[in-house]
PDB file of N, CA and C in Angstrom:
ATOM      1  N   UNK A   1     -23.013  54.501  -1.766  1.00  0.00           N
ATOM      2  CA  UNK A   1     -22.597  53.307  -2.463  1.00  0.00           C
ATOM      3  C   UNK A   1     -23.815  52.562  -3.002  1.00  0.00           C
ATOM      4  N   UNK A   2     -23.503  51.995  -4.415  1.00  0.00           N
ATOM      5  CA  UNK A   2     -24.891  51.254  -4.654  1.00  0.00           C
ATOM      6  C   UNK A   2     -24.498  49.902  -4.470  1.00  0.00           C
ATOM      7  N   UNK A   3     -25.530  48.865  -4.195  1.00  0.00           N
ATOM      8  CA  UNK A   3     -25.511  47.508  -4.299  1.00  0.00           C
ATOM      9  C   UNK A   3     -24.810  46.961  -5.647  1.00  0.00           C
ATOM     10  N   UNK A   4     -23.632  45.650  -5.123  1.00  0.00           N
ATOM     11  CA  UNK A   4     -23.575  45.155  -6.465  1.00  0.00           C
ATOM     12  C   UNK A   4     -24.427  44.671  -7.148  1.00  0.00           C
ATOM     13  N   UNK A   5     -25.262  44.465  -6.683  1.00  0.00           N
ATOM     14  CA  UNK A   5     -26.056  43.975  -7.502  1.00  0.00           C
ATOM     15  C   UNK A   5     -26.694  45.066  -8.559  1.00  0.00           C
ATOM     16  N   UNK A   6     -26.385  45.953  -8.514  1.00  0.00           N
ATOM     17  CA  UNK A   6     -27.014  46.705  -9.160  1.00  0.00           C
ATOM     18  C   UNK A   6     -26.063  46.910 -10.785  1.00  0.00           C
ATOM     19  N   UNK A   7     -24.853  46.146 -10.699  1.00  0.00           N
ATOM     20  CA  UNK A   7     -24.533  46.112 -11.812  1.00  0.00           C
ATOM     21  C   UNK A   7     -24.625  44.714 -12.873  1.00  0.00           C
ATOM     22  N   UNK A   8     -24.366  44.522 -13.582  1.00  0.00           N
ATOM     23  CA  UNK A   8     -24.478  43.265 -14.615  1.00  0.00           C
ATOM     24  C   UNK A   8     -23.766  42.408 -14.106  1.00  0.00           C
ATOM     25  N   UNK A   9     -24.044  41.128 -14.210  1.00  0.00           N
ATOM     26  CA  UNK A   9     -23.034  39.892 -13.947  1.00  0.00           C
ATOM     27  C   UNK A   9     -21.682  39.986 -14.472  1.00  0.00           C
ATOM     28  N   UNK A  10     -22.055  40.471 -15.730  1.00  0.00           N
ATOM     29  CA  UNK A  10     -20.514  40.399 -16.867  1.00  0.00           C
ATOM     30  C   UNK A  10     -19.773  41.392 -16.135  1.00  0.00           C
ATOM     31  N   UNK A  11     -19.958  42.484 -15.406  1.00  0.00           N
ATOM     32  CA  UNK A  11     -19.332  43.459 -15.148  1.00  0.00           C
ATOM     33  C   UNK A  11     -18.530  43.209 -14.214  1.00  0.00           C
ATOM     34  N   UNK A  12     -19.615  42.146 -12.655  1.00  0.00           N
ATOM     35  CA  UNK A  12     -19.456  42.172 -11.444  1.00  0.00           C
ATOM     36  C   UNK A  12     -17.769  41.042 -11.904  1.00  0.00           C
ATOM     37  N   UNK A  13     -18.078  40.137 -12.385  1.00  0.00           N
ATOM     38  CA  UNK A  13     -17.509  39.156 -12.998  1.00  0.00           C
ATOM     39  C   UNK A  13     -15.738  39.760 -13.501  1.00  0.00           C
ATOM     40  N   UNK A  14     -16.097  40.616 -14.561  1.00  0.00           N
ATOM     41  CA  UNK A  14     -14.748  40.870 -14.735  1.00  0.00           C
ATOM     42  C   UNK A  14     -13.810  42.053 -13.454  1.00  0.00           C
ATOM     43  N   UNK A  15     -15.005  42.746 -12.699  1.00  0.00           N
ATOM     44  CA  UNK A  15     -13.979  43.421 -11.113  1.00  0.00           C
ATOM     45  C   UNK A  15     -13.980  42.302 -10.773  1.00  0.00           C
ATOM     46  N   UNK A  16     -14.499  41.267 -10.108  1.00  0.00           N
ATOM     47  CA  UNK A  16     -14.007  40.265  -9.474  1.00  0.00           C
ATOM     48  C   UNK A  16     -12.655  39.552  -9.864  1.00  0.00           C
ATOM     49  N   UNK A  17     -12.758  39.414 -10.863  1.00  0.00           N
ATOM     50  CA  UNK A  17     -11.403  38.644 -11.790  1.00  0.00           C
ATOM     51  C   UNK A  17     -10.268  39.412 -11.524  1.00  0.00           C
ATOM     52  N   UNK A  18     -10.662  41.022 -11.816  1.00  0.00           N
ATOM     53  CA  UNK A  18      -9.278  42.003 -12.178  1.00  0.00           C
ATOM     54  C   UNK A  18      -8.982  41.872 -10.581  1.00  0.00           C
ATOM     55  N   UNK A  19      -9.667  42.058  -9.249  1.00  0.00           N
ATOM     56  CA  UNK A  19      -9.530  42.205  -7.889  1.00  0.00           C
ATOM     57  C   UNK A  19      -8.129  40.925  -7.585  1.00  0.00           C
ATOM     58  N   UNK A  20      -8.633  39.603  -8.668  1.00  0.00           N
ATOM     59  CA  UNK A  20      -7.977  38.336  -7.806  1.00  0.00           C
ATOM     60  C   UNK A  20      -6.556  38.233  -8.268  1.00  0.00           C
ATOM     61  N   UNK A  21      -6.906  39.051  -9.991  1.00  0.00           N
ATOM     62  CA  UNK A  21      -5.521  38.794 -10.736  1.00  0.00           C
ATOM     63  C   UNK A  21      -4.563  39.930 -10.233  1.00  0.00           C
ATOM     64  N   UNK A  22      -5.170  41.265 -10.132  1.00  0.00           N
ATOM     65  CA  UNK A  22      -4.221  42.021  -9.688  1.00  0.00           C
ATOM     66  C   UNK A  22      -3.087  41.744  -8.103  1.00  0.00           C
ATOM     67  N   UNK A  23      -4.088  41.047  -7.436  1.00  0.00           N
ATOM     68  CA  UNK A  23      -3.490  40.678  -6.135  1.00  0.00           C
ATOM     69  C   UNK A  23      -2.806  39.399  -6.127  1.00  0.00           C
ATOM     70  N   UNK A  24      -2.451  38.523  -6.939  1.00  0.00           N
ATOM     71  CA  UNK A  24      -1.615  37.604  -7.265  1.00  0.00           C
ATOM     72  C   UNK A  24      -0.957  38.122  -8.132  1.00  0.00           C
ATOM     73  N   UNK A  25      -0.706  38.952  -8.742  1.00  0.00           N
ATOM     74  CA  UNK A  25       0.894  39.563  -9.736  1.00  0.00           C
ATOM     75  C   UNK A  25       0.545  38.865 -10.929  1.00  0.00           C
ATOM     76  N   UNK A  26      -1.006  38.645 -10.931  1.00  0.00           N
ATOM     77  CA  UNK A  26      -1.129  37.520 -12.702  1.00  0.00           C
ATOM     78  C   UNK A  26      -1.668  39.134 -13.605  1.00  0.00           C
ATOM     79  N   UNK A  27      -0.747  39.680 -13.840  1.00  0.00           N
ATOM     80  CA  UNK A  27      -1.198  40.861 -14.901  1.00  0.00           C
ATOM     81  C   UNK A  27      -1.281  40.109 -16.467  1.00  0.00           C
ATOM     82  N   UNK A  28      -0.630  39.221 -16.746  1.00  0.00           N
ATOM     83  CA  UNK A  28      -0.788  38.539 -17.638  1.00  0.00           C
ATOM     84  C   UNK A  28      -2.315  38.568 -17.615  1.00  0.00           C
ATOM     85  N   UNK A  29      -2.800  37.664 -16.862  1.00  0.00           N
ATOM     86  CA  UNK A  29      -4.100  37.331 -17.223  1.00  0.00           C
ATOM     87  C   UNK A  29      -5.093  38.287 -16.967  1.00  0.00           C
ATOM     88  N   UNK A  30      -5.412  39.668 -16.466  1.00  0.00           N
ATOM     89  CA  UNK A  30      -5.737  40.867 -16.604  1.00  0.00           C
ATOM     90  C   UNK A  30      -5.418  41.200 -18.361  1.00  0.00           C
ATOM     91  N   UNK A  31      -4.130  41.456 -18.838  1.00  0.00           N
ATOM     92  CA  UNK A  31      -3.342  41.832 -19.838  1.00  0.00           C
ATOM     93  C   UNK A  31      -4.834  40.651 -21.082  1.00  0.00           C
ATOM     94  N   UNK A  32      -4.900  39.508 -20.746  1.00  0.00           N
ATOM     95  CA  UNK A  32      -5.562  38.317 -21.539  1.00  0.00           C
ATOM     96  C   UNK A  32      -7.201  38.502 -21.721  1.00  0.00           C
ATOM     97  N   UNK A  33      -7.515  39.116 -20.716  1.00  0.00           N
ATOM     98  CA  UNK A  33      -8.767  39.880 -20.566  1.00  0.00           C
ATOM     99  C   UNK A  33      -9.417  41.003 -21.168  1.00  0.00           C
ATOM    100  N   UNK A  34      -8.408  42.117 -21.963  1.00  0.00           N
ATOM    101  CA  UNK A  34      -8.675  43.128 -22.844  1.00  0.00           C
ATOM    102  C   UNK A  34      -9.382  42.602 -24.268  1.00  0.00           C
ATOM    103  N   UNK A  35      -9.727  43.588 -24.578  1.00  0.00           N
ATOM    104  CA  UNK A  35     -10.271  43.365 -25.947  1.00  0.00           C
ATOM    105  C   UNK A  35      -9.544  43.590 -27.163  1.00  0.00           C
ATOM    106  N   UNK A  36      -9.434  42.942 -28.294  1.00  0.00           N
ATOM    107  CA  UNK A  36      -7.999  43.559 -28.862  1.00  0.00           C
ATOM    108  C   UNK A  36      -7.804  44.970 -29.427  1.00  0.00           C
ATOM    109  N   UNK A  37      -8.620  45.503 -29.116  1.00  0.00           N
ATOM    110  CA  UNK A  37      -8.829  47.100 -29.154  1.00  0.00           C
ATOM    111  C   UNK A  37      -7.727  47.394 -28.013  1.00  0.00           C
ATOM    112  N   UNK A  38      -8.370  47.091 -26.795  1.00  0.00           N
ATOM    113  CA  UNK A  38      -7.440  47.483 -25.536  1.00  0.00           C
ATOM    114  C   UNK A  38      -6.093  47.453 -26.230  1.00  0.00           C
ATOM    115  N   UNK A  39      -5.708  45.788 -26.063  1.00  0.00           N
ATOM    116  CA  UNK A  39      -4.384  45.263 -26.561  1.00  0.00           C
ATOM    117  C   UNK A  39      -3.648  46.219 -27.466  1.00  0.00           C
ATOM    118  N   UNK A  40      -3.974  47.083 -28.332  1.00  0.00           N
ATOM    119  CA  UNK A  40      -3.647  47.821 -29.182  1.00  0.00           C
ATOM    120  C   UNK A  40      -3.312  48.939 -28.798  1.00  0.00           C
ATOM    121  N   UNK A  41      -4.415  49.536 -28.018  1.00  0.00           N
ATOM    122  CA  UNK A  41      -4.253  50.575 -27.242  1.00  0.00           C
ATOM    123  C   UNK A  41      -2.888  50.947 -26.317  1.00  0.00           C
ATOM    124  N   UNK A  42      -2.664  49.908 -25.981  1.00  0.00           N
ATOM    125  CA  UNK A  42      -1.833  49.893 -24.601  1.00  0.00           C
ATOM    126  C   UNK A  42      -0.925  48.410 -24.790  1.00  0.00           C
ATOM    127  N   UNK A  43       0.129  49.046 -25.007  1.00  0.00           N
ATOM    128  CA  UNK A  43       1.528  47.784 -25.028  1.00  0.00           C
ATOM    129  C   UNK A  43       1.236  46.762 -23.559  1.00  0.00           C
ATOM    130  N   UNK A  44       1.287  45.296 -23.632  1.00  0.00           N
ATOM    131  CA  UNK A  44       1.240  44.486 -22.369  1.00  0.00           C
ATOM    132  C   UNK A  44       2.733  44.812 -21.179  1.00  0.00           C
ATOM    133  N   UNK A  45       3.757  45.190 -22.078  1.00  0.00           N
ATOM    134  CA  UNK A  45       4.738  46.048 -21.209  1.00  0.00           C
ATOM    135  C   UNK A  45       4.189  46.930 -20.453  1.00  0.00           C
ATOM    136  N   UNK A  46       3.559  48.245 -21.011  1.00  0.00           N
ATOM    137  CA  UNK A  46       3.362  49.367 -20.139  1.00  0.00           C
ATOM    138  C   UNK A  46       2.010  48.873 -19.009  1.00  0.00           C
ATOM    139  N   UNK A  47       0.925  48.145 -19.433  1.00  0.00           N
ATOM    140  CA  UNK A  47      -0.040  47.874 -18.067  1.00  0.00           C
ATOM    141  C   UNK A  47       1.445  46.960 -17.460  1.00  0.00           C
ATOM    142  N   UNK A  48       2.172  45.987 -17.696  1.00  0.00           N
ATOM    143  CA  UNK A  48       2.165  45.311 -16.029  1.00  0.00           C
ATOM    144  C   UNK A  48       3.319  46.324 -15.520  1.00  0.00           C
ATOM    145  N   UNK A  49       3.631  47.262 -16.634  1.00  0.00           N
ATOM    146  CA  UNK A  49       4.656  48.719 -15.374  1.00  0.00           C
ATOM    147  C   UNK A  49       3.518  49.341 -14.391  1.00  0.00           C
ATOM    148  N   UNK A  50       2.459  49.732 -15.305  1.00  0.00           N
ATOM    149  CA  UNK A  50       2.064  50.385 -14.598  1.00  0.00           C
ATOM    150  C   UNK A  50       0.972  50.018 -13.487  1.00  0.00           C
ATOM    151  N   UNK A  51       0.672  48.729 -13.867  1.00  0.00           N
ATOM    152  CA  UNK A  51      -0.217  47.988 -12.673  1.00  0.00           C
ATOM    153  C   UNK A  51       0.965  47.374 -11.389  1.00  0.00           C
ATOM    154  N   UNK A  52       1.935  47.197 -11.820  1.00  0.00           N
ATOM    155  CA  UNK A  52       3.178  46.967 -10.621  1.00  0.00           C
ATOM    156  C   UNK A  52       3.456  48.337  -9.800  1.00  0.00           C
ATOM    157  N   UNK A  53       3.214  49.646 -10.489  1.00  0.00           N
ATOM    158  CA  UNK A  53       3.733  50.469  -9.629  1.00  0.00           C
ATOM    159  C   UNK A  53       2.173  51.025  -8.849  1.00  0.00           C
ATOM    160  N   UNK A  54       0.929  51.103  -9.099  1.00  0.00           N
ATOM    161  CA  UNK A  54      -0.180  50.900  -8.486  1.00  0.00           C
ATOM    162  C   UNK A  54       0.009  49.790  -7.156  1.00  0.00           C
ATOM    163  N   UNK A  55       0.379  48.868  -7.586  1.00  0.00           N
ATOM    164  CA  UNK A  55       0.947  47.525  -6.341  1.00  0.00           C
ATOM    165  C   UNK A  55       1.637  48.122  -5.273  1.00  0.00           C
ATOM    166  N   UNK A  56       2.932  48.635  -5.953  1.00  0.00           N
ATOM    167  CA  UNK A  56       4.025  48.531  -5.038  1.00  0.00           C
ATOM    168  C   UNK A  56       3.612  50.245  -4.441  1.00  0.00           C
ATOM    169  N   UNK A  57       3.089  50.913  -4.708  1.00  0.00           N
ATOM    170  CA  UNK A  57       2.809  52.645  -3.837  1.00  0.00           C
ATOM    171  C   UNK A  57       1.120  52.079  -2.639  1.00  0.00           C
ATOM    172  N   UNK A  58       1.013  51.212  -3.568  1.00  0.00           N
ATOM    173  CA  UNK A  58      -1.032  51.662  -2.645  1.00  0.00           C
ATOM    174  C   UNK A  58      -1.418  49.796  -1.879  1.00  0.00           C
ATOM    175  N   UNK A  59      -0.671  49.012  -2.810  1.00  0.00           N
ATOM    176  CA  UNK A  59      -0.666  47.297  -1.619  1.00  0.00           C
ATOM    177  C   UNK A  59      -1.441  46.753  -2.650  1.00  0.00           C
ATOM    178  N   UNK A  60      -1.841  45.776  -1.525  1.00  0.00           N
ATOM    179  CA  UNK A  60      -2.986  44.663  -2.263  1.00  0.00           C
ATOM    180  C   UNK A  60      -4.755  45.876  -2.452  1.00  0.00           C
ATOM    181  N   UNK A  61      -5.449  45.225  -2.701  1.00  0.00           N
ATOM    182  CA  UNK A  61      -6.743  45.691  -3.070  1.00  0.00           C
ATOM    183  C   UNK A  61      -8.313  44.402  -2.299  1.00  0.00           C
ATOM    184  N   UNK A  62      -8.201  45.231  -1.459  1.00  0.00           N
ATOM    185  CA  UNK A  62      -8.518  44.875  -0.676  1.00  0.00           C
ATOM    186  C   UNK A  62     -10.278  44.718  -0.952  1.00  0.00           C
ATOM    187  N   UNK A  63     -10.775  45.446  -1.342  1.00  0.00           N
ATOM    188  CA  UNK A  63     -12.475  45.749  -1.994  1.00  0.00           C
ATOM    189  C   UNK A  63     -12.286  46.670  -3.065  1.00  0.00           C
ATOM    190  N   UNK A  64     -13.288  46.660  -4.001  1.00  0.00           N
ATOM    191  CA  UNK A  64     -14.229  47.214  -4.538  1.00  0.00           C
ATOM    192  C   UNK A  64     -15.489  47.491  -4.093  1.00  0.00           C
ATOM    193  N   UNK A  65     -15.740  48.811  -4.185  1.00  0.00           N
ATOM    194  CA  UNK A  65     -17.221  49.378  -3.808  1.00  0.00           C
ATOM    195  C   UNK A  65     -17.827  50.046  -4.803  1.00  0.00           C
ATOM    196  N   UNK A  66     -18.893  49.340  -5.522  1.00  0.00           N
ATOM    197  CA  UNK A  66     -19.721  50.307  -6.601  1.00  0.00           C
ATOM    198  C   UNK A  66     -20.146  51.517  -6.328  1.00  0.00           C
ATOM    199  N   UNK A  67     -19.753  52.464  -6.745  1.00  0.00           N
ATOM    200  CA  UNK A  67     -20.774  53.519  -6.691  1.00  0.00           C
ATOM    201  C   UNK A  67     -21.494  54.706  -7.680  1.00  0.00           C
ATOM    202  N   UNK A  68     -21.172  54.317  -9.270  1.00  0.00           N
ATOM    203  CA  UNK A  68     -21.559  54.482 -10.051  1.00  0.00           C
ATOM    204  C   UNK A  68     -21.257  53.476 -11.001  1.00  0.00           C
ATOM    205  N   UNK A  69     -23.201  53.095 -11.814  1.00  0.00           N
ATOM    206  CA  UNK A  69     -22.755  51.984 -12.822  1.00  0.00           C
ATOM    207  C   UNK A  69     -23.496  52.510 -14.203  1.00  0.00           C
ATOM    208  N   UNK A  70     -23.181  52.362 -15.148  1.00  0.00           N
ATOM    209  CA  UNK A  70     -24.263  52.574 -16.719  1.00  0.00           C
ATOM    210  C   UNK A  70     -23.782  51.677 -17.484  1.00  0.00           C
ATOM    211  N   UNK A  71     -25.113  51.278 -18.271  1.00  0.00           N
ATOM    212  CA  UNK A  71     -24.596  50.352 -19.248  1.00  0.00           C
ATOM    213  C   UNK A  71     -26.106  51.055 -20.360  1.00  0.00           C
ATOM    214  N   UNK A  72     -25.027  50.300 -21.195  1.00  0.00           N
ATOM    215  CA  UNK A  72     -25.819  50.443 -22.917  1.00  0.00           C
ATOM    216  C   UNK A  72     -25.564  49.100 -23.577  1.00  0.00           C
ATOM    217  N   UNK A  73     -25.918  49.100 -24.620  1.00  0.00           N
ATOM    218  CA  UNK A  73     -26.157  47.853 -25.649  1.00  0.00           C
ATOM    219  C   UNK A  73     -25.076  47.144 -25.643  1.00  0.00           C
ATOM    220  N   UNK A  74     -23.582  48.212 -25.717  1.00  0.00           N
ATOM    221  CA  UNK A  74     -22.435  47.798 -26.412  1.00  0.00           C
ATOM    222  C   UNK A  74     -21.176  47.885 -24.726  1.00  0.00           C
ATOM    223  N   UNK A  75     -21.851  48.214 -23.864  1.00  0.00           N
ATOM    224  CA  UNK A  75     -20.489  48.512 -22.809  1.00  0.00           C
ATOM    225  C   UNK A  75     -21.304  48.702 -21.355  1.00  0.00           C
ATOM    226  N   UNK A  76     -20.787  47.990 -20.139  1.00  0.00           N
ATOM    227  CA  UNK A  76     -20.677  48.082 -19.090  1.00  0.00           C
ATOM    228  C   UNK A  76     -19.570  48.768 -18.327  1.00  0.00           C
ATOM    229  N   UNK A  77     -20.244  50.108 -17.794  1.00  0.00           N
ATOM    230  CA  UNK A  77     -19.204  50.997 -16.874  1.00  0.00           C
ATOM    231  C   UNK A  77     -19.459  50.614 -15.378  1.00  0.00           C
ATOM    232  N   UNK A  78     -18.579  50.158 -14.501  1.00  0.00           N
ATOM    233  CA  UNK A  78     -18.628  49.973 -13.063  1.00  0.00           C
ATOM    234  C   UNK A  78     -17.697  51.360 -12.629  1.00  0.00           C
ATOM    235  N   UNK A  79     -18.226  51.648 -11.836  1.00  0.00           N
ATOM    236  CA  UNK A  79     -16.804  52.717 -10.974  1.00  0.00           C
ATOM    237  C   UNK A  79     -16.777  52.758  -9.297  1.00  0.00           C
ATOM    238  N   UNK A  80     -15.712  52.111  -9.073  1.00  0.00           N
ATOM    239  CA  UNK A  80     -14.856  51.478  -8.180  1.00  0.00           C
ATOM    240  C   UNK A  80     -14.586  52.565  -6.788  1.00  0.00           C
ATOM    241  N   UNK A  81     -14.947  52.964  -5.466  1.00  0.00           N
ATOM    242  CA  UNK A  81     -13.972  53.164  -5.181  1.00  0.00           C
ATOM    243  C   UNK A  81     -12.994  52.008  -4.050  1.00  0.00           C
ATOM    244  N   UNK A  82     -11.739  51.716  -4.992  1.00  0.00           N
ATOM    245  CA  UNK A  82     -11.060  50.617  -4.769  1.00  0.00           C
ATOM    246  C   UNK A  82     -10.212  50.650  -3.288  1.00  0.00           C
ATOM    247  N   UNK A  83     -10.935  49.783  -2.628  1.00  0.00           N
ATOM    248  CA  UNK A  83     -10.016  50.548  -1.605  1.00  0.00           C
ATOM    249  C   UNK A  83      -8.948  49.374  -1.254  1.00  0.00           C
ATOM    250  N   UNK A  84      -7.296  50.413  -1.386  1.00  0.00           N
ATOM    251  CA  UNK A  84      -6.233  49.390  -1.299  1.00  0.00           C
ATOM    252  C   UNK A  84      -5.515  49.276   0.113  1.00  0.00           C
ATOM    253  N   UNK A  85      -4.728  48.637   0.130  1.00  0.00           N
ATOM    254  CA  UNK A  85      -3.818  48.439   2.005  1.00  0.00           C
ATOM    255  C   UNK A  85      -3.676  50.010   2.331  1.00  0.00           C
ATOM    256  N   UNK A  86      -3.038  50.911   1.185  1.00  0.00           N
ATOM    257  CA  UNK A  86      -2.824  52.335   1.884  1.00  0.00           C
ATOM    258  C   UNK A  86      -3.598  53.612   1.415  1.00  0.00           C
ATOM    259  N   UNK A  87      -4.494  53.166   0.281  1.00  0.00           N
ATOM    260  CA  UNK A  87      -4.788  54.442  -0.183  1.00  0.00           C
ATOM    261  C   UNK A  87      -6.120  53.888  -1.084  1.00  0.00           C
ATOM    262  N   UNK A  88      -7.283  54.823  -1.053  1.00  0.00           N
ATOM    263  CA  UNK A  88      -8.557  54.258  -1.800  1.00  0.00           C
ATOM    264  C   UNK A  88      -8.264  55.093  -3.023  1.00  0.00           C
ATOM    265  N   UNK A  89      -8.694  54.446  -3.965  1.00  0.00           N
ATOM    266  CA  UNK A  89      -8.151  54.906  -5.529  1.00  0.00           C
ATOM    267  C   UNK A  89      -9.586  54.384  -6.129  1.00  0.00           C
ATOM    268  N   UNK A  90      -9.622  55.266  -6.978  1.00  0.00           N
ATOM    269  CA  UNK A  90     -11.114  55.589  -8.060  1.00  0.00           C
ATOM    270  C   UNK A  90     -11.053  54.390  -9.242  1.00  0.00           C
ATOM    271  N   UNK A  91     -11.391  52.845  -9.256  1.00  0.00           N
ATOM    272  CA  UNK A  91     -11.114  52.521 -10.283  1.00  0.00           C
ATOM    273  C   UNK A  91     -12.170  52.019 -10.539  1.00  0.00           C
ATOM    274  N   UNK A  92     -12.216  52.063 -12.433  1.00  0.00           N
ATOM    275  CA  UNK A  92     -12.907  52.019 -13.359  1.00  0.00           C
ATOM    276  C   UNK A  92     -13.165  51.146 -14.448  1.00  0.00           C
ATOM    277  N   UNK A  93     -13.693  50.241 -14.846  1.00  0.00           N
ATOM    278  CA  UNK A  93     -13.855  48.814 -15.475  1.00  0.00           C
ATOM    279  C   UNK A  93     -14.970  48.885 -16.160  1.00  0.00           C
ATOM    280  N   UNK A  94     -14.277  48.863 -17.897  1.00  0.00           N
ATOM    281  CA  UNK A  94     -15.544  49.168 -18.444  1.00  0.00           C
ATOM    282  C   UNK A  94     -15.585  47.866 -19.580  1.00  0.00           C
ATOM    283  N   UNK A  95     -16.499  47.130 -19.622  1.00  0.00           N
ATOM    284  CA  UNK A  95     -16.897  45.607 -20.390  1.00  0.00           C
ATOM    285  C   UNK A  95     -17.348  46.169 -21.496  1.00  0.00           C
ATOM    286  N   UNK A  96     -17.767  44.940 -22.161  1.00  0.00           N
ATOM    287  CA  UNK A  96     -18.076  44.506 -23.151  1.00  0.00           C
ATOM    288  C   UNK A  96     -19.050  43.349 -22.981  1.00  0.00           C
ATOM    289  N   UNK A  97     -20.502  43.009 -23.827  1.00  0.00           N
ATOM    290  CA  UNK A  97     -21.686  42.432 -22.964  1.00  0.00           C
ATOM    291  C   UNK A  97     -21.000  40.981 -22.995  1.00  0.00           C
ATOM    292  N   UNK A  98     -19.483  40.742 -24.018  1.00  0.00           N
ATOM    293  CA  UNK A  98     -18.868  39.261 -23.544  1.00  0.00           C
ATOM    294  C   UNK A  98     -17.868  39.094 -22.474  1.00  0.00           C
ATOM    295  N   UNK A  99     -17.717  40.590 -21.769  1.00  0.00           N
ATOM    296  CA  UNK A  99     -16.615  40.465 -20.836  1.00  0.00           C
ATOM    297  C   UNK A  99     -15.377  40.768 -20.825  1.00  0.00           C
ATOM    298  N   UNK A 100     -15.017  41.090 -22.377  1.00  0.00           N
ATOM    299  CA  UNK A 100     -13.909  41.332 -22.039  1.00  0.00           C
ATOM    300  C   UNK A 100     -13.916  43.384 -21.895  1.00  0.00           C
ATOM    301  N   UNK A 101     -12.424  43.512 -20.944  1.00  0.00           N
ATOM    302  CA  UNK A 101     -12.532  44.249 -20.731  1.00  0.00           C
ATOM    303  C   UNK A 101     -12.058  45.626 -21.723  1.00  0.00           C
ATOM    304  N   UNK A 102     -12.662  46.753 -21.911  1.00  0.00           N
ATOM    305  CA  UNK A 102     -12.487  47.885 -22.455  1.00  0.00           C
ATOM    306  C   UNK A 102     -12.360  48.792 -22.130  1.00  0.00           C
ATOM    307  N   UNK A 103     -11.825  49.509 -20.920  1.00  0.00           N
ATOM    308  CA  UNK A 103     -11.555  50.180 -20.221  1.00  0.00           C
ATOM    309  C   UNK A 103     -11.082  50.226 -18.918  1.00  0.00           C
ATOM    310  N   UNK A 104      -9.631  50.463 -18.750  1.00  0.00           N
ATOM    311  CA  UNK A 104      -9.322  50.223 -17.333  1.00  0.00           C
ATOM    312  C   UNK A 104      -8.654  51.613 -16.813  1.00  0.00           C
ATOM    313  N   UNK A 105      -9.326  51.667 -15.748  1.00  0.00           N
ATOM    314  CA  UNK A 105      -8.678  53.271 -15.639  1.00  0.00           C
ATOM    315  C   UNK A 105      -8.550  53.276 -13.551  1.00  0.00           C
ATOM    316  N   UNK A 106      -7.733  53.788 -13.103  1.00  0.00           N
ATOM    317  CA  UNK A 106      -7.320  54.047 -11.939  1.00  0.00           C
ATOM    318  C   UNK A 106      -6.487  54.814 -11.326  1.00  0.00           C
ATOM    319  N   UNK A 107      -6.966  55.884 -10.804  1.00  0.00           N
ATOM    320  CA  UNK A 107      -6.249  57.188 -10.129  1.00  0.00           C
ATOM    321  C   UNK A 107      -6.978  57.427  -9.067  1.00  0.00           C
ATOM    322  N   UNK A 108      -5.844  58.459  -8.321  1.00  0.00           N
ATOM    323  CA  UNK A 108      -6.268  59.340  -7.343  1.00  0.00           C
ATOM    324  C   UNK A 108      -7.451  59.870  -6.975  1.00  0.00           C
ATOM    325  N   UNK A 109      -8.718  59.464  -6.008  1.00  0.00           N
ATOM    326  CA  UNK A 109      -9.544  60.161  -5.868  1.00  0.00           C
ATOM    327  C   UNK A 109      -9.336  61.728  -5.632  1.00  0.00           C
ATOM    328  N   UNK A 110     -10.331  62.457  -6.327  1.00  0.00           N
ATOM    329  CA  UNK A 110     -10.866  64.351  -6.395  1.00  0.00           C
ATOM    330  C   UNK A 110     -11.627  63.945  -5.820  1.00  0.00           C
ATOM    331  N   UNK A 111     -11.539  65.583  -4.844  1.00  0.00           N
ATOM    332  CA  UNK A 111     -12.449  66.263  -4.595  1.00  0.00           C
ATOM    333  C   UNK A 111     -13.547  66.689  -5.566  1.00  0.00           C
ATOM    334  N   UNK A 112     -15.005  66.629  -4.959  1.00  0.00           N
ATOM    335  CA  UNK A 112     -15.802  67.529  -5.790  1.00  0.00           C
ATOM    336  C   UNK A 112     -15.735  69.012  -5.829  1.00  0.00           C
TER     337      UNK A 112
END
């Protein structure tokens, strides 16, 4: 695991946010947090289906643990392993140097 600190403020900032909103049922404000790229990408219907059924199979979310981070000019990658009430899941939060978010991704940890 690396230190958070080892990633950007903007980064640490928006897992922190997604950690508080996901565990209060505010997907809205997760959903408010994309970039309108995201927004485009992905109907605000289908994230709060599919961030409700992440909820309701694996619980609350209990930590984030960095353990791979890169950044470039244009994007901050954190990668998560998230560990929830029943099951640690691989998640992935990728910024923008203003924060908002551009990548949200969360599945099943693999094997190497």
């Amino acid at each position: 695991m690396l230190p958070l600190s080892a990633q950007s403020d903007v980064n640490r900032k928006a897992a922190d946010q997604f950690k508080l909103d996901f565990n209060n049922g505010n997907f809205e404000n997760i959903y408010n947090s994309f970039s309108p790229e995201m927004q485009k990408a992905r109907t605000k219907e289908y994230l709060f289906n599919f961030l409700l059924k992440v909820k309701t199979e694996n619980g609350m979310l209990q930590s984030l643990s960095l353990y791979e981070y890169r950044q470039s000019r244009k994007k901050y990658r954190g990668v998560y392993d998230g560990h929830f009430e029943n099951e640690t899941l691989t998640v992935t939060i990728t910024t923008s140097p203003i924060g908002q978010i551009t990548g949200l991704y969360i599945r099943k940890k693999t094997l190497l």
